[in-house]
N, C-alpha and C. Protein backbone atom coordinates (compact mmCIF):
# COMPACT_ATOMS: atom_id res chain seq x y z
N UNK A 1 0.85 -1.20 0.00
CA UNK A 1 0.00 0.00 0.00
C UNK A 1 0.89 1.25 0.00
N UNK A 2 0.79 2.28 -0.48
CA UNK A 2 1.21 3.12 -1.09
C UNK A 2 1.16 4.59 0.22
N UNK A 3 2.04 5.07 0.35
CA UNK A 3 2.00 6.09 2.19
C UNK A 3 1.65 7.22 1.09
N UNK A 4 1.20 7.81 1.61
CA UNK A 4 0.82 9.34 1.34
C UNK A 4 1.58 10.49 2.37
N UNK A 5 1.57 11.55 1.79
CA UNK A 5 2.22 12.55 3.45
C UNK A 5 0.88 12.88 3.72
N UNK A 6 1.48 13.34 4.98
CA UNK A 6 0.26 14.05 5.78
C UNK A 6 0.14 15.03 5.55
N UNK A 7 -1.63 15.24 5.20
CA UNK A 7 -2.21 16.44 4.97
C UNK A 7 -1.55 17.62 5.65
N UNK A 8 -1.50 17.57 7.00
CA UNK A 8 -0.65 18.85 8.23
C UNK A 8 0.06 18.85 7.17
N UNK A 9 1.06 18.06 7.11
CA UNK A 9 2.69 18.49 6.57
C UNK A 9 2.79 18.98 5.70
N UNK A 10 2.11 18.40 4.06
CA UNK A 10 1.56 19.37 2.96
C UNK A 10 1.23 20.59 3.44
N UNK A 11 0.34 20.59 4.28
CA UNK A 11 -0.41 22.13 4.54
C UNK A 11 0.81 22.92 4.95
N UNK A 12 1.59 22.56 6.06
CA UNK A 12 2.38 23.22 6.63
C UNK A 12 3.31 23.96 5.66
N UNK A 13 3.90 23.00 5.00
CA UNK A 13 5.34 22.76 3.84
C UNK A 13 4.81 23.83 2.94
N UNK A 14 3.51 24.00 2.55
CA UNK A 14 2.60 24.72 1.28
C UNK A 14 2.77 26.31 1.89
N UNK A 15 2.03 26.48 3.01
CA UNK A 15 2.32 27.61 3.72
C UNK A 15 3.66 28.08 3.95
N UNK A 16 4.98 27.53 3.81
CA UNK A 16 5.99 28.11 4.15
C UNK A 16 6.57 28.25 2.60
N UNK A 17 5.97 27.67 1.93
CA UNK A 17 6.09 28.19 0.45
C UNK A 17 5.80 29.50 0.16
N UNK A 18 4.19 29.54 0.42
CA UNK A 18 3.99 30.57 -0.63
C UNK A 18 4.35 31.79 0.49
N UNK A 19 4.50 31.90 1.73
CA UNK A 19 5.13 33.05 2.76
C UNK A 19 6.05 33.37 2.39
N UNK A 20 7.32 32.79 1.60
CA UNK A 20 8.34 32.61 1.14
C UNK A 20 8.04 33.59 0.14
N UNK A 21 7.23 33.37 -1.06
CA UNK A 21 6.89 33.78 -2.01
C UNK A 21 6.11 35.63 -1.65
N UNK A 22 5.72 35.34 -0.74
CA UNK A 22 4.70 36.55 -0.50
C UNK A 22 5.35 37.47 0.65
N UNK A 23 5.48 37.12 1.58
CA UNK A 23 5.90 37.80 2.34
C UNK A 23 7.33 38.78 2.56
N UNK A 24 8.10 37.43 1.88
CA UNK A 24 9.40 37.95 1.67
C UNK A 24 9.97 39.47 1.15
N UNK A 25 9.28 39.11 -0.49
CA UNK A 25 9.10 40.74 -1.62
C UNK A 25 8.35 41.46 -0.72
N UNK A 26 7.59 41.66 0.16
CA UNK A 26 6.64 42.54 0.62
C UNK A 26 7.07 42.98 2.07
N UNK A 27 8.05 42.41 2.51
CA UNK A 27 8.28 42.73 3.61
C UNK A 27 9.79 44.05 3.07
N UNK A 28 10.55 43.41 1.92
CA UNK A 28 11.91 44.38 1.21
C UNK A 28 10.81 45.63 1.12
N UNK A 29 9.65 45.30 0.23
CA UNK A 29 9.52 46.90 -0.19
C UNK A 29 8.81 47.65 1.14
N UNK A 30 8.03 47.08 1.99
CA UNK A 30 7.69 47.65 3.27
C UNK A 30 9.05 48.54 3.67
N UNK A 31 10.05 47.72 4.33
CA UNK A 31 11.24 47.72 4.95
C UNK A 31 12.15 48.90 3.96
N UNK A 32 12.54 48.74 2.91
CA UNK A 32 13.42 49.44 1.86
C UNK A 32 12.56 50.44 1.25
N UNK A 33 11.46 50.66 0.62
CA UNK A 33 10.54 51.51 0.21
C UNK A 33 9.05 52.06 1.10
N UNK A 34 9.15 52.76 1.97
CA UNK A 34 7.84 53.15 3.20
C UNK A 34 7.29 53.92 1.91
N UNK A 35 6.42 54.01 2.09
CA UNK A 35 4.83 54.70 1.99
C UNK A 35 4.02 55.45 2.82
N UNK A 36 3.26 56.67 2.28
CA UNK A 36 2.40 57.27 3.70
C UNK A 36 1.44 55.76 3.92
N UNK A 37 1.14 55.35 4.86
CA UNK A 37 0.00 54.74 5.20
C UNK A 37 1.13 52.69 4.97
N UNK A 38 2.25 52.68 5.39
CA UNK A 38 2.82 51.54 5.06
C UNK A 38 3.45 51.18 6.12
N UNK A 39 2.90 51.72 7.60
CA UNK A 39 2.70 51.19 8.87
C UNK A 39 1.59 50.69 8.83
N UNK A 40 0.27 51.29 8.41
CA UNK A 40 -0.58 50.81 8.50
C UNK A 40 -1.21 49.67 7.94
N UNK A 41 -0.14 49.40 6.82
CA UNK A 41 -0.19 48.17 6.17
C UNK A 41 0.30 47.07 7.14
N UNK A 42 1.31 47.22 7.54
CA UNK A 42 1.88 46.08 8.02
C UNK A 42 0.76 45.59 9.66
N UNK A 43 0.31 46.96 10.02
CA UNK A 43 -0.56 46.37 11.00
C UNK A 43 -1.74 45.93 10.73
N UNK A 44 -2.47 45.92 9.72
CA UNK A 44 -3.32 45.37 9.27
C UNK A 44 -2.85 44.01 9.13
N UNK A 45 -1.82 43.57 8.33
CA UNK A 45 -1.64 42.25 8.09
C UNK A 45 -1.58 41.54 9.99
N UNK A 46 -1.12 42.29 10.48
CA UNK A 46 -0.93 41.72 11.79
C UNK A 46 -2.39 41.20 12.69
N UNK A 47 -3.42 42.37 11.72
CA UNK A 47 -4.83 42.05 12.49
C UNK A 47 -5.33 40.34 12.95
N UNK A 48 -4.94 39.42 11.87
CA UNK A 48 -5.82 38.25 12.40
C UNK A 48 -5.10 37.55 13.32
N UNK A 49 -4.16 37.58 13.61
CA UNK A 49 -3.21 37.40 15.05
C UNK A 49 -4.21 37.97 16.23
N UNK A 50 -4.89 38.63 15.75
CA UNK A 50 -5.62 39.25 17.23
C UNK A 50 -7.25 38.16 17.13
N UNK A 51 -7.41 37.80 16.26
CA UNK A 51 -8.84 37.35 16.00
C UNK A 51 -8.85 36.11 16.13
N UNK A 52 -9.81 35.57 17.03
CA UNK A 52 -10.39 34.13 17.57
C UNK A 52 -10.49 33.20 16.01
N UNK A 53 -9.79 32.19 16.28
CA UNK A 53 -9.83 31.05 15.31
C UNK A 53 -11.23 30.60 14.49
N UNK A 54 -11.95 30.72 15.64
CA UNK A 54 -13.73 30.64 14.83
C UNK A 54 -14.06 32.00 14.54
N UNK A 55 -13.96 32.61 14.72
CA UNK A 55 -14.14 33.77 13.72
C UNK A 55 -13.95 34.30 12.37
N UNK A 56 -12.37 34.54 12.54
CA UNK A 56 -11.96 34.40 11.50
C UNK A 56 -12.46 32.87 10.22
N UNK A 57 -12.49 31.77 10.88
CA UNK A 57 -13.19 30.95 9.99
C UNK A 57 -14.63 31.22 9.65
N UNK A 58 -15.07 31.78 10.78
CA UNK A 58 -16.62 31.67 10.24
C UNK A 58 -17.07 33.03 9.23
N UNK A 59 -15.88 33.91 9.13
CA UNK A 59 -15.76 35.22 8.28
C UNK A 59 -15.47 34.44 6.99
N UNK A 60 -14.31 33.72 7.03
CA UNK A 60 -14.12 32.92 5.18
C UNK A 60 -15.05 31.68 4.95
N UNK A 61 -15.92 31.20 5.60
CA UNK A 61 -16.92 30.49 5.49
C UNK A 61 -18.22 31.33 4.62
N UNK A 62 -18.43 32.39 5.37
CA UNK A 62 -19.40 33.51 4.72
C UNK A 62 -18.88 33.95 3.54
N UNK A 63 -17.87 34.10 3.30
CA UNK A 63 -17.26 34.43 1.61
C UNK A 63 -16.92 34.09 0.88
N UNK A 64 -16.45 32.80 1.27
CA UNK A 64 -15.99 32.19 0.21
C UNK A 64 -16.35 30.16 0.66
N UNK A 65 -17.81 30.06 1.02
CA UNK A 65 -18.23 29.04 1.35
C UNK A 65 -17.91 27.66 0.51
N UNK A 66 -17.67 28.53 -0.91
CA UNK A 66 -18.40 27.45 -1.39
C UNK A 66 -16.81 26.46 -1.92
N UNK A 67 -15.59 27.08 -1.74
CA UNK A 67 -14.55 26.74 -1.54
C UNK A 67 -13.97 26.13 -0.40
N UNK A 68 -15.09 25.69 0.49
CA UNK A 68 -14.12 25.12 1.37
C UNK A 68 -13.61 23.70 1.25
N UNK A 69 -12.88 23.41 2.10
CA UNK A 69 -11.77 22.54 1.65
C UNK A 69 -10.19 22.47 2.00
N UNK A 70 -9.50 21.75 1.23
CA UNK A 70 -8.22 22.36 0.96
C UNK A 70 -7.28 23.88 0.72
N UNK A 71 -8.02 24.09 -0.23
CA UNK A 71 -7.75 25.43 -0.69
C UNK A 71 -8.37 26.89 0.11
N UNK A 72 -9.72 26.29 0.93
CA UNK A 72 -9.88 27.55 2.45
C UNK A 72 -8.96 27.17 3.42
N UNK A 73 -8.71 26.05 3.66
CA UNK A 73 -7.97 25.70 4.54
C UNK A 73 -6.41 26.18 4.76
N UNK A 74 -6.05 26.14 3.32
CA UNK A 74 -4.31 27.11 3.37
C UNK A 74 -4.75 28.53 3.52
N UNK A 75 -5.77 28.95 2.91
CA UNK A 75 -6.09 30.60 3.12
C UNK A 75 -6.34 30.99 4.10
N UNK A 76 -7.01 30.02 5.19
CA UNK A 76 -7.00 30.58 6.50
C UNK A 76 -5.77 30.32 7.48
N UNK A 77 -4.98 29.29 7.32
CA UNK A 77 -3.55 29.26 7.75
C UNK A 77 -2.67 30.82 6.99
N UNK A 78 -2.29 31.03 5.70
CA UNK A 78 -1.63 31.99 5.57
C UNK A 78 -2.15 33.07 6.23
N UNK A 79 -3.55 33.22 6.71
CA UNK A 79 -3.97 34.64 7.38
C UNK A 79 -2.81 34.76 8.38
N UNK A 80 -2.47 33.58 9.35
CA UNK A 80 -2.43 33.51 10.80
C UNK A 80 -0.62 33.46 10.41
N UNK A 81 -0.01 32.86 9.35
CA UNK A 81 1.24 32.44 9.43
C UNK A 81 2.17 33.87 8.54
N UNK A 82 1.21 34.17 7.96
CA UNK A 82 2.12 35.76 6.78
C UNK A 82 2.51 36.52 7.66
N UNK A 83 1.69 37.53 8.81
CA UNK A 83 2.57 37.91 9.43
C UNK A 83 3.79 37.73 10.12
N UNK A 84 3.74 36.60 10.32
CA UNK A 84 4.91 35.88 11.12
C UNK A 84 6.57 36.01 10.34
N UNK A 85 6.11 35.71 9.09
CA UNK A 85 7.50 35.93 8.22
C UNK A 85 7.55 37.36 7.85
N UNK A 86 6.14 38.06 7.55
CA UNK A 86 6.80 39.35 6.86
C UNK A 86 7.43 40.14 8.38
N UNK A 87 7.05 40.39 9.41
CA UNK A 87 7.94 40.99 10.53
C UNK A 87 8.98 40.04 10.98
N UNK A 88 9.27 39.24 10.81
CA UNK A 88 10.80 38.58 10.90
C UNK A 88 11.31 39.50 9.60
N UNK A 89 10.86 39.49 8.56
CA UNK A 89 11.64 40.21 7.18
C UNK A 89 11.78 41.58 7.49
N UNK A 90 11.05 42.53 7.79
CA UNK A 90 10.94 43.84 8.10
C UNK A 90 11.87 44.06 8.96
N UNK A 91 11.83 43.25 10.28
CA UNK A 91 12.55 43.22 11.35
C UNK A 91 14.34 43.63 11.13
N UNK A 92 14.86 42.25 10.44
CA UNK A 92 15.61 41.83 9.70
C UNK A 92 16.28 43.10 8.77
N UNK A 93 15.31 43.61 7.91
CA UNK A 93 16.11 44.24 6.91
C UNK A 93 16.14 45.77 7.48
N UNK A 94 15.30 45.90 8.63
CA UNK A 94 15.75 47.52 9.13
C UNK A 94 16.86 47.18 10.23
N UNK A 95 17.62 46.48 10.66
CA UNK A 95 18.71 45.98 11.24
C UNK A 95 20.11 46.23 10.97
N UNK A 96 20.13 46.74 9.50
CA UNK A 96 21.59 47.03 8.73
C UNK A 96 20.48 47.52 7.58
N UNK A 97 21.36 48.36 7.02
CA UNK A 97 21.81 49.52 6.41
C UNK A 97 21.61 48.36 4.48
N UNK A 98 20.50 47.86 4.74
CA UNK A 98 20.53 46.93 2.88
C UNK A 98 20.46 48.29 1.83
N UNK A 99 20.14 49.24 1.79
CA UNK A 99 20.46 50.18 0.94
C UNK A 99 21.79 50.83 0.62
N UNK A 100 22.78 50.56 1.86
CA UNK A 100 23.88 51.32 1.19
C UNK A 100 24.75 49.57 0.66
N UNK A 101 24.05 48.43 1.00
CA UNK A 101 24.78 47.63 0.21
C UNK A 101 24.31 47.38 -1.01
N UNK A 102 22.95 47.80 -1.35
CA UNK A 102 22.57 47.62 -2.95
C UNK A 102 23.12 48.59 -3.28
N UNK A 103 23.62 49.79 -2.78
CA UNK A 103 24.34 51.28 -3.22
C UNK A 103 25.87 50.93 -4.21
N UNK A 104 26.20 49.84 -2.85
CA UNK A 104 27.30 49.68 -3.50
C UNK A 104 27.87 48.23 -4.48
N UNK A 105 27.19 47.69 -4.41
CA UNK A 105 26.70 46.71 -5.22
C UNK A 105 26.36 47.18 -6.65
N UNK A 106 26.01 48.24 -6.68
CA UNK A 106 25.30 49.21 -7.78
C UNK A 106 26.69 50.19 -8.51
N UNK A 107 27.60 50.58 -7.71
CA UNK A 107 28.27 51.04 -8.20
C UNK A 107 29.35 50.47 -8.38
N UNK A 108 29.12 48.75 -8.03
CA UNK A 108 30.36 47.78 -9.16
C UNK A 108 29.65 47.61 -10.18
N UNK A 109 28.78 47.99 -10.39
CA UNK A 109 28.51 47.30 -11.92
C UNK A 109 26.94 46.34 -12.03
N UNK A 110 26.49 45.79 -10.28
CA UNK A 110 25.94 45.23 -10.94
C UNK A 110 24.60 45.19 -10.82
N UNK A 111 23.98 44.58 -11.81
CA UNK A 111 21.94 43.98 -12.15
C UNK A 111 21.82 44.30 -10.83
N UNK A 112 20.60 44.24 -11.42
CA UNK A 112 19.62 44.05 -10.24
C UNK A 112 19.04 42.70 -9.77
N UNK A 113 19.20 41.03 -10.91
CA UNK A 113 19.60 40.49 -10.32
C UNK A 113 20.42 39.96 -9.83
N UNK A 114 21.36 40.45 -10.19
CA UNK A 114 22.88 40.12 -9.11
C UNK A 114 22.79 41.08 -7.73
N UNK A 115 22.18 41.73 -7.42
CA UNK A 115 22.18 42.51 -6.13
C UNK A 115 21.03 41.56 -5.29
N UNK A 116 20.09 41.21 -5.81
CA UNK A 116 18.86 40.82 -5.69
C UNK A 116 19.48 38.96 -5.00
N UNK A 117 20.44 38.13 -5.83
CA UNK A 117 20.88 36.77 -5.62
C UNK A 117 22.43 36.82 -4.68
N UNK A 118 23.00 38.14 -4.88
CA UNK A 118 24.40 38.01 -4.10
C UNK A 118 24.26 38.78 -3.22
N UNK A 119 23.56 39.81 -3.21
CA UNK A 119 23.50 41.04 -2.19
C UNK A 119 22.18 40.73 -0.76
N UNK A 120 21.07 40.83 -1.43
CA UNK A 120 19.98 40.99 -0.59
C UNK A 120 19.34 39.46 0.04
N UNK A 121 19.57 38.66 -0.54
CA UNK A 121 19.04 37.12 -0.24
C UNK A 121 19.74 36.50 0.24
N UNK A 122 21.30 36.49 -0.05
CA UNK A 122 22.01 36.05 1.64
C UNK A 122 22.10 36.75 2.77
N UNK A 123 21.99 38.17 2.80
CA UNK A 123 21.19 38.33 3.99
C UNK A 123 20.38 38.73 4.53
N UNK A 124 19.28 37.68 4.39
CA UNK A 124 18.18 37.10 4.26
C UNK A 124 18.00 36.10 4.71
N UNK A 125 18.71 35.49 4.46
CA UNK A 125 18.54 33.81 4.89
C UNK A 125 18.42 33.04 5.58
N UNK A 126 19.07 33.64 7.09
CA UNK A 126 19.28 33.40 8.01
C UNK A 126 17.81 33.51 8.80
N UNK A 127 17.23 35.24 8.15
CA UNK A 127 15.80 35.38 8.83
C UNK A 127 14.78 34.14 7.72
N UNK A 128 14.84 34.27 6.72
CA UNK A 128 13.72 32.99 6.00
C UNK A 128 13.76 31.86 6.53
N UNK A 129 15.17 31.81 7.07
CA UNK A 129 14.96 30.56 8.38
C UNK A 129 13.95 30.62 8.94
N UNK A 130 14.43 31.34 10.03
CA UNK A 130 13.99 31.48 11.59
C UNK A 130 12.39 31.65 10.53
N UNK A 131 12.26 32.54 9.99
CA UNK A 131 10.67 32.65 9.16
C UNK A 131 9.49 31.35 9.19
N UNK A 132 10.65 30.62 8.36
CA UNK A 132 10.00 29.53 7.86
C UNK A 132 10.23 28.32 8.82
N UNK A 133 10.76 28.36 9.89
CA UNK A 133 10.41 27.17 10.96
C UNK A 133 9.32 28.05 12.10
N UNK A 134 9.23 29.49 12.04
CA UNK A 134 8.20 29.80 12.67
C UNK A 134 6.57 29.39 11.72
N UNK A 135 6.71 29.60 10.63
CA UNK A 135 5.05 29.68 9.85
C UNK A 135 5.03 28.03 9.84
N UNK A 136 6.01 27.16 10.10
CA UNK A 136 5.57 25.89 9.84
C UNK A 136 4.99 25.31 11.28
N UNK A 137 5.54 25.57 12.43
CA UNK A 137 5.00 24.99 13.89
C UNK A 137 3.62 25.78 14.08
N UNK A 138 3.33 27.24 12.95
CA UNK A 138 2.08 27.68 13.69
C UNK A 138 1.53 27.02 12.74
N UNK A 139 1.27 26.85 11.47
CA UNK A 139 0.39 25.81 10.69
C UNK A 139 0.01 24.36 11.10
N UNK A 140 1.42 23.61 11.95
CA UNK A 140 1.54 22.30 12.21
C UNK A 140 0.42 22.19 13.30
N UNK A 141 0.22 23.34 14.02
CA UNK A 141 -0.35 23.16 15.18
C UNK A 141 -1.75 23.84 15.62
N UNK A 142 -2.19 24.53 14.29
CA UNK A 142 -3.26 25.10 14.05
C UNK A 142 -4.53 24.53 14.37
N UNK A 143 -5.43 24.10 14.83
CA UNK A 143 -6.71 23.62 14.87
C UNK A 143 -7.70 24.37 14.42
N UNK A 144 -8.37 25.70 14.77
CA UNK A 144 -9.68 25.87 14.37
C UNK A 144 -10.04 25.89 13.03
N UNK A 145 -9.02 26.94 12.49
CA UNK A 145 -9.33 26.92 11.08
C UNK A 145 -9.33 25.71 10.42
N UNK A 146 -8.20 24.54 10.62
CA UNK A 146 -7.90 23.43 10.07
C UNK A 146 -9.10 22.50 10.11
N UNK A 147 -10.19 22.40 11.50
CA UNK A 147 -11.02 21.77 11.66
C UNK A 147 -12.31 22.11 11.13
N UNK A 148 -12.52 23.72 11.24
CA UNK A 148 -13.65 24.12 10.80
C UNK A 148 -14.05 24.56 9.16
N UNK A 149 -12.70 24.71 8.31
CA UNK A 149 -12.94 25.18 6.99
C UNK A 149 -12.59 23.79 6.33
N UNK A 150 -12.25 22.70 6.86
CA UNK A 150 -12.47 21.51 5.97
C UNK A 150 -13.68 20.59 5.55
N UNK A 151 -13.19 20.13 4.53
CA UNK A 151 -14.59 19.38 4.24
C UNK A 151 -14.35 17.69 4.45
N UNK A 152 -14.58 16.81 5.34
CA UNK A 152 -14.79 16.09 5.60
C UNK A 152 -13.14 15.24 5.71
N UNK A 153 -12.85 14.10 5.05
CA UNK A 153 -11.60 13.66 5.30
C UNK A 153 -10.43 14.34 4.10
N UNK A 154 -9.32 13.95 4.35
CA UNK A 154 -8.45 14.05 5.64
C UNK A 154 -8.31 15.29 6.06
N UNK A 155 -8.02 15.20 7.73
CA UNK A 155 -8.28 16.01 8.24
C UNK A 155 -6.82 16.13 8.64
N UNK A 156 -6.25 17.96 9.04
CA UNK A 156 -5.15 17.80 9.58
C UNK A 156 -4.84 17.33 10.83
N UNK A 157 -3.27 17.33 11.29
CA UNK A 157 -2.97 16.66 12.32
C UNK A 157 -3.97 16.82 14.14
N UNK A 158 -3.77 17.94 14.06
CA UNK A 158 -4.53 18.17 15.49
C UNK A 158 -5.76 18.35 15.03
N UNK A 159 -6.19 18.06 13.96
CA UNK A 159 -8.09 18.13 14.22
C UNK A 159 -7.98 16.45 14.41
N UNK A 160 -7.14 15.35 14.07
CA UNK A 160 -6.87 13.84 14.07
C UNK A 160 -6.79 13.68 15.49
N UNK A 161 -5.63 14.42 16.00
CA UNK A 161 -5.61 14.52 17.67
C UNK A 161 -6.98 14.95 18.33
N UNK A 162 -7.42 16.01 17.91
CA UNK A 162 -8.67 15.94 18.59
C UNK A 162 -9.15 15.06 18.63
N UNK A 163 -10.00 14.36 17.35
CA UNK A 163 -11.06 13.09 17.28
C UNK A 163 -9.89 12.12 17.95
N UNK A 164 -8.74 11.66 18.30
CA UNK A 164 -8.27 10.69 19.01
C UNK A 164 -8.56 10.91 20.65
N UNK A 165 -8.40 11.70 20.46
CA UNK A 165 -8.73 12.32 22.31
C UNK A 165 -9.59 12.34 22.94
N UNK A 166 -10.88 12.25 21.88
CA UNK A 166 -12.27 12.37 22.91
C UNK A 166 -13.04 10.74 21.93
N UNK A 167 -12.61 10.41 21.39
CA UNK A 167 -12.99 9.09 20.83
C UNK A 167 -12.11 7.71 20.73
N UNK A 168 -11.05 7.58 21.35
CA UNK A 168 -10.45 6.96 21.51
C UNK A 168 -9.51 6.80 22.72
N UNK A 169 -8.70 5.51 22.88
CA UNK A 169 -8.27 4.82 24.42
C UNK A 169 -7.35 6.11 24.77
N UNK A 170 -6.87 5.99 25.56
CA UNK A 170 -5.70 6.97 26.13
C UNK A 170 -4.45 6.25 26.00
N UNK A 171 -4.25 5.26 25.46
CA UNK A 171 -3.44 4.68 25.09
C UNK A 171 -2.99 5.17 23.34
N UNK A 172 -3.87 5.46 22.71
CA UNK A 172 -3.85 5.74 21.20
C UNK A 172 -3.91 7.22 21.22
N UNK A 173 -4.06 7.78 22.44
CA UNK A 173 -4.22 9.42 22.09
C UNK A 173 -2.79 9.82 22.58
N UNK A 174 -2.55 9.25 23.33
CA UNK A 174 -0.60 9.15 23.90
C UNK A 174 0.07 8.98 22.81
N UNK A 175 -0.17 7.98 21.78
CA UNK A 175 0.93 7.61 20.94
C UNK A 175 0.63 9.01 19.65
N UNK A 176 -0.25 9.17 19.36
CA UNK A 176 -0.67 10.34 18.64
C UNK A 176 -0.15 12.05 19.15
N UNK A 177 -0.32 12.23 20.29
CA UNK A 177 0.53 12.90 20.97
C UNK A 177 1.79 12.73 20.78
N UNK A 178 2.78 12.00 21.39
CA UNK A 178 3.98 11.83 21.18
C UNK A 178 4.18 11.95 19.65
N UNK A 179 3.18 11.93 18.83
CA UNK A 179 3.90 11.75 17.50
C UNK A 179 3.57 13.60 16.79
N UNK A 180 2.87 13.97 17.25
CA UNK A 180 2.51 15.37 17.29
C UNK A 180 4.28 16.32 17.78
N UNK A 181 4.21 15.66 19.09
CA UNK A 181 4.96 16.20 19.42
C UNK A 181 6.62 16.28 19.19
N UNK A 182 6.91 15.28 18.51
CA UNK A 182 7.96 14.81 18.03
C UNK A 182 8.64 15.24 16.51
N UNK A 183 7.07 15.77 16.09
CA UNK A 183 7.76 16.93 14.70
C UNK A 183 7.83 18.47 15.51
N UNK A 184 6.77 18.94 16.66
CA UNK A 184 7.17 20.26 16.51
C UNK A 184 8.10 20.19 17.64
N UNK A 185 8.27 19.59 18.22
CA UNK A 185 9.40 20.06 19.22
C UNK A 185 10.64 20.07 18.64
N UNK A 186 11.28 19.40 18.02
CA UNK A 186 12.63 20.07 16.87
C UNK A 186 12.53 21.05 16.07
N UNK A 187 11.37 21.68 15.87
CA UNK A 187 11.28 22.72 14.90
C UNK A 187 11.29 23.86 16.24
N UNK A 188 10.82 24.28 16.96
CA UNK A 188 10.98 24.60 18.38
C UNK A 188 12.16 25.26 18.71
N UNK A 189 12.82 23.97 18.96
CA UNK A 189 14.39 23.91 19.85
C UNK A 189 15.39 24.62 18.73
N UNK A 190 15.03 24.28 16.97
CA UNK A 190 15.96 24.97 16.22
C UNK A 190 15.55 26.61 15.84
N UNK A 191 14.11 26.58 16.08
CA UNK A 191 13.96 28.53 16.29
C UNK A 191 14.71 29.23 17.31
N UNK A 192 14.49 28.61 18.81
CA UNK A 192 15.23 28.80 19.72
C UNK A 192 16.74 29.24 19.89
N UNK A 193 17.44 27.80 19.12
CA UNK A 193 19.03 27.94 18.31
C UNK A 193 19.41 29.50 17.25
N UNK A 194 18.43 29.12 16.85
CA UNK A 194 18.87 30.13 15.22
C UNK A 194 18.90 31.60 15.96
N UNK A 195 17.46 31.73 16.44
CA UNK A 195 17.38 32.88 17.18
C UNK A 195 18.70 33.52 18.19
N UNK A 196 19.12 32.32 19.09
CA UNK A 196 20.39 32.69 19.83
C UNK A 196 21.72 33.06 19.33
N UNK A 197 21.78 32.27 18.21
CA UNK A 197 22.83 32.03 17.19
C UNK A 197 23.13 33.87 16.44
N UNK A 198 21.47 34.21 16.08
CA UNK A 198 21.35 35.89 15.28
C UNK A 198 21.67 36.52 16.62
N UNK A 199 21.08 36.25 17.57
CA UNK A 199 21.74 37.48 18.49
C UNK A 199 23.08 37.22 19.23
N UNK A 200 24.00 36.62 19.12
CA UNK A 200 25.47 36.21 19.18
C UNK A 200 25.86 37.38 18.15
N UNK A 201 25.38 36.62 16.35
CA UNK A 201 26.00 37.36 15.61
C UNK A 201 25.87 39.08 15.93
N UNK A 202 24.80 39.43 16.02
CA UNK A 202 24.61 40.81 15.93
C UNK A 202 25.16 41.40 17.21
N UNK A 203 26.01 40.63 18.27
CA UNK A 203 26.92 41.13 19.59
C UNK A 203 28.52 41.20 18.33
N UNK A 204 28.30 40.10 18.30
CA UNK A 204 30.00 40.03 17.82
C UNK A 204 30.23 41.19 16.31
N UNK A 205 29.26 41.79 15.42
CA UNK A 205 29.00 42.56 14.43
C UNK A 205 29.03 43.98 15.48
N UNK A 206 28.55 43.94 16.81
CA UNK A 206 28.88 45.69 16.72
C UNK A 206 30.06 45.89 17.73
């Protein structure tokens, strides 16, 4: 018989994709290019961080009902996980001075994508880390949205933990647990690392 991955993990892995994709560019031009009203952007994105899990689902239920599924199901995870990477990115790039290195990057000679692949994205990288093991433990571990904007099977990991927990031995909700816990607690301990690791560097840099 043929293993499939787990839905969570897809979901998770999918979400740290397209944050990657989205957040990243949007956090440079936030960070490198402000705007009147481009605080207010970034706190807006920050809004559903403040908003109850059934809510917010029962808001993309009302709009976009008729999609639920898979595809509501990552849309209501990226609500909760985008901020997470674009202020690690923002964070990150108002930290040092990335304009006077595209400055000078610019006055060897080069593109814009050579500033863009040698200049600005290695350092970067370090935060798309820390980024992307943060948007993956909050997706991994998401329940409301995961439970309430799906349509029937498979379900992600902790909506599985749930139904093991109140429908099954305590013997099978232990081993489900432990197995829950055994992907995010290394993702965890290496945010923890990375994080200690950037603030080392940024002692020994000034």
């Amino acid at each position: 018989m043929k293993r499939t991955p787990s839905p969570g993990l897809e979901l998770a892995l999918g979400c740290v994709a397209v944050c990657l994709l989205v957040a990243v560019p949007a956090g440079y031009a936030l960070a490198r290019h402000p705007f009147p009203g481009s605080g207010l952007v970034e706190e807006l994105v920050l809004l559903p961080l403040s908003l109850p899990g059934i809510t917010l689902s029962m808001g993309l239920l009302a709009a976009y009902g008729e999609l639920r599924g898979p595809l509501l199901v990552l849309a209501g995870h990226l609500l909760y996980t985008i901020p997470f990477m674009l202020r690690v990115m923002t964070a990150t790039l108002r930290s040092f001075d990335v304009g006077r290195l595209e400055s000078a990057a610019r006055s060897l000679g080069a593109s814009l994508p050579q500033r863009l692949f040698l200049v600005i994205l290695p350092n970067l990288r370090h935060a798309m880390m820390v980024g992307s093991l943060l948007v993956f433990a909050v997706s991994w571990g998401e329940f409301n949205v995961s439970f309430l904007l799906n349509r029937g099977r498979p379900q992600t990991f902790p909506a599985v933990l749930y139904d093991t927990c109140t429908n099954q031995s305590i013997q099978v909700s232990g081993a489900a647990t432990t197995i829950f816990l055994a992907i995010v607690i290394p993702v965890v301990i290496a945010i923890q690392w990375l994080g200690g690791k950037e603030s080392s560097d940024m002692e020994q840099g000034a």
